[in-house]
N, C-alpha and C. Protein backbone atom coordinates (compact mmCIF):
# COMPACT_ATOMS: atom_id res chain seq x y z
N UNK A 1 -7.62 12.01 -1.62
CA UNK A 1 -6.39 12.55 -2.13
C UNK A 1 -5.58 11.50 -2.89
N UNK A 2 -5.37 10.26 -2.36
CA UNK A 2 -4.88 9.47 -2.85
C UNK A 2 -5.34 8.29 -3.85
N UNK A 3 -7.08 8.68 -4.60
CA UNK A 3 -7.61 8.13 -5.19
C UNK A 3 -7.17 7.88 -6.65
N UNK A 4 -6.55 8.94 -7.08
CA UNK A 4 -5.88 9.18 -8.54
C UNK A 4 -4.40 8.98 -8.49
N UNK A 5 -3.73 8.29 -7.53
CA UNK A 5 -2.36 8.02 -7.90
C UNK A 5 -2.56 6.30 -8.36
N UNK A 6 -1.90 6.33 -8.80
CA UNK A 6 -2.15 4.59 -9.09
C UNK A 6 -1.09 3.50 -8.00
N UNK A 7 -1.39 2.33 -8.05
CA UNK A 7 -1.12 2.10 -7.20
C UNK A 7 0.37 1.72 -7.19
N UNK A 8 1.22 1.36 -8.50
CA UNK A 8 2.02 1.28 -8.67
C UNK A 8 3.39 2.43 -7.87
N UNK A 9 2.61 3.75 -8.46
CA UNK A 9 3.50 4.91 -8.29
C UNK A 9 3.42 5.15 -6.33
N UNK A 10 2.48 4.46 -5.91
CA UNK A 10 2.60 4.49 -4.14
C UNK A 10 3.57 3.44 -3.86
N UNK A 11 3.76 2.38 -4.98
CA UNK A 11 4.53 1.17 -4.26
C UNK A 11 6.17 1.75 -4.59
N UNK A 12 6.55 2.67 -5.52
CA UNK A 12 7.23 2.79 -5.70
C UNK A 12 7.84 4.18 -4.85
N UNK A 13 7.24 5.19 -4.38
CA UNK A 13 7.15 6.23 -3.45
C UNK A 13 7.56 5.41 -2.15
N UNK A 14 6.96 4.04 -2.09
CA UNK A 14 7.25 3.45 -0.32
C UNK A 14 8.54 2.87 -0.39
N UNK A 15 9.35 2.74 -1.65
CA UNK A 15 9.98 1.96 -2.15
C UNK A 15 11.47 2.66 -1.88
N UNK A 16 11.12 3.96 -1.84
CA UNK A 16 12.24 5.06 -1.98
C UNK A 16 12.03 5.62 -0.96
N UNK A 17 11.46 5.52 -0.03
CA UNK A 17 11.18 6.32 1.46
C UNK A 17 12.20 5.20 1.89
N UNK A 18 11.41 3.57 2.13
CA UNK A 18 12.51 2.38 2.58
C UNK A 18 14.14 3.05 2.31
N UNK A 19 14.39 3.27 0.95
CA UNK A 19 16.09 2.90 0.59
C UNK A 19 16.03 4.70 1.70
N UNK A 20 15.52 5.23 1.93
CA UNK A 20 16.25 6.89 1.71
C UNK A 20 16.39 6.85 3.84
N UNK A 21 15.46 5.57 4.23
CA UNK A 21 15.31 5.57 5.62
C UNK A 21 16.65 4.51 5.96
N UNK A 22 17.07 4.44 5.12
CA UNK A 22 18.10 2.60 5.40
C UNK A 22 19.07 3.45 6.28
N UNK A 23 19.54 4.64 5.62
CA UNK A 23 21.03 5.19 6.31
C UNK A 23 20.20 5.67 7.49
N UNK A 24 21.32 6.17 8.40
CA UNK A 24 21.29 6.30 10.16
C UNK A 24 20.60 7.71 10.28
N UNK A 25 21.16 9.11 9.49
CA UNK A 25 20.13 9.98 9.92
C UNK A 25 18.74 10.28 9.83
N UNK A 26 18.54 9.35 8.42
CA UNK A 26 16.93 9.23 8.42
C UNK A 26 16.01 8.23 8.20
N UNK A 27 16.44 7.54 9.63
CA UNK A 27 15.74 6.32 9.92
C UNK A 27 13.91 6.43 10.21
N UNK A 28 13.84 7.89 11.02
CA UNK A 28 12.50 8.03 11.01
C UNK A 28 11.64 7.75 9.27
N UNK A 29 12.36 7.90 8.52
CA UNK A 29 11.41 7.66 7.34
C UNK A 29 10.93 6.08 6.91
N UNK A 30 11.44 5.71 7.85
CA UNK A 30 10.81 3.63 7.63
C UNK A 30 9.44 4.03 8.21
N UNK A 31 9.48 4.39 8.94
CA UNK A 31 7.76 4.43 9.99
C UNK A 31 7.04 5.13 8.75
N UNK A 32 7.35 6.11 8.47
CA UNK A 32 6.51 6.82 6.83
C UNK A 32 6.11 5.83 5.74
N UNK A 33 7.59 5.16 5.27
CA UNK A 33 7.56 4.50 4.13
C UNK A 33 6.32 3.22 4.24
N UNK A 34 5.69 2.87 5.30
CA UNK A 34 4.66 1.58 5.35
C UNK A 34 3.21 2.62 4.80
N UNK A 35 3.19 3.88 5.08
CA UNK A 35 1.79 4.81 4.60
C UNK A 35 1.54 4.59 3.22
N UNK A 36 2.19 4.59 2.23
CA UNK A 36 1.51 3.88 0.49
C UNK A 36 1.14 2.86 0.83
N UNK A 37 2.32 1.99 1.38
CA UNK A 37 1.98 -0.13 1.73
C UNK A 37 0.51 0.20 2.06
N UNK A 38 0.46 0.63 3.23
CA UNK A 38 -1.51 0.82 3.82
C UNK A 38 -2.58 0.94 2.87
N UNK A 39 -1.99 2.33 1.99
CA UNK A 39 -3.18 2.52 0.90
C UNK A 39 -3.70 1.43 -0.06
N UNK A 40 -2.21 1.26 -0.64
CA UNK A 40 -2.76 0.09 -1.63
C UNK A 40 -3.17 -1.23 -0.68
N UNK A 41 -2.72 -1.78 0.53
CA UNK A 41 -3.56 -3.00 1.11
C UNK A 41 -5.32 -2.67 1.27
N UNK A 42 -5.36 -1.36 1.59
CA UNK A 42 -6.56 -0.58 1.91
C UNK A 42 -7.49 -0.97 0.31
N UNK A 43 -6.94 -0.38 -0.35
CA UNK A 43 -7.53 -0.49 -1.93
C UNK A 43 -7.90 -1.69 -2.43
N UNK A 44 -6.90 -2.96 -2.29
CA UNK A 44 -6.95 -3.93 -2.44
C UNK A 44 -8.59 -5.03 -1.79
N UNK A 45 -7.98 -4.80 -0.53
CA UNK A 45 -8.98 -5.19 0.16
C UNK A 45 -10.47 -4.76 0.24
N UNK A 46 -10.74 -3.65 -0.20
CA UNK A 46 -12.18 -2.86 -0.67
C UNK A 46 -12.26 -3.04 -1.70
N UNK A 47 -12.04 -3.73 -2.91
CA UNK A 47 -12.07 -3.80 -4.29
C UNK A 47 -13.14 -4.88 -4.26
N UNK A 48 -13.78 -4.14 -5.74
CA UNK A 48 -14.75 -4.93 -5.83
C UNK A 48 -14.85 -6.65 -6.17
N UNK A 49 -13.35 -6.79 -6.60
CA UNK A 49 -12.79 -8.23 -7.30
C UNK A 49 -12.73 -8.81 -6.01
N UNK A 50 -12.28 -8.21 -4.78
CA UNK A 50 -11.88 -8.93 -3.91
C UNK A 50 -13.16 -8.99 -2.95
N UNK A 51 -13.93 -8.54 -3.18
CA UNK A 51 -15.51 -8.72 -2.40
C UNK A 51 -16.37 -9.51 -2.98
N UNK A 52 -16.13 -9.78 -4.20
CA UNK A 52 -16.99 -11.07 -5.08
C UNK A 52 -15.93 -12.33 -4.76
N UNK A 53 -14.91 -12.37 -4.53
CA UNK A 53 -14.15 -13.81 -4.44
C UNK A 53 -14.39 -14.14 -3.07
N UNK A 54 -14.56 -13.11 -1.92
CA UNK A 54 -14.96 -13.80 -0.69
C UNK A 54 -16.14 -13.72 -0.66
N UNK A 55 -17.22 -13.44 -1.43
CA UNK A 55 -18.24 -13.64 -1.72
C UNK A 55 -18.92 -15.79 -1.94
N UNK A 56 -18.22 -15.42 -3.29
CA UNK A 56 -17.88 -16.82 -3.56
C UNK A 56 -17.71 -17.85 -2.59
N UNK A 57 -16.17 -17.59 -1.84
CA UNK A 57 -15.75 -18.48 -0.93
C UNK A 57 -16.55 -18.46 -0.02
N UNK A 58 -17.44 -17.29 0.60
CA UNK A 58 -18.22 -17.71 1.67
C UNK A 58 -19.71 -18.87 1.40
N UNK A 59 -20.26 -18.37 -0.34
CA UNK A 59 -21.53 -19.35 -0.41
C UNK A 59 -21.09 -20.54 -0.80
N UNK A 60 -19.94 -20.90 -0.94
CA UNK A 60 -19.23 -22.38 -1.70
C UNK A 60 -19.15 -22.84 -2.96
């Protein structure tokens, strides 16, 4: 589902959950707002750029 949003527009969705959770009645939305953060760390970390550089770093 979340393959075609880019990753920008999730950082910016978590970005506005944060400000919209700051006030007191809807604090439950901080616990939400880290779900984009996840995706894109998720994305990041499975990327193929980032599997050839610890690639690298592991043969020296």
């Amino acid at each position: 589902m979340f393959q075609k949003v880019p990753n920008f527009v999730l950082a910016i969705i978590s970005g506005l959950l944060f400000s919209a959770g700051w006030f007191a009645p809807l604090t439950i939305l901080l616990f939400f707002a880290w779900v984009p953060l996840f995706i894109i760390e998720d994305r990041i970390s499975n990327s193929d750029i980032t599997k050839r550089k610890k690639l690298k770093k592991l043969l020296g």
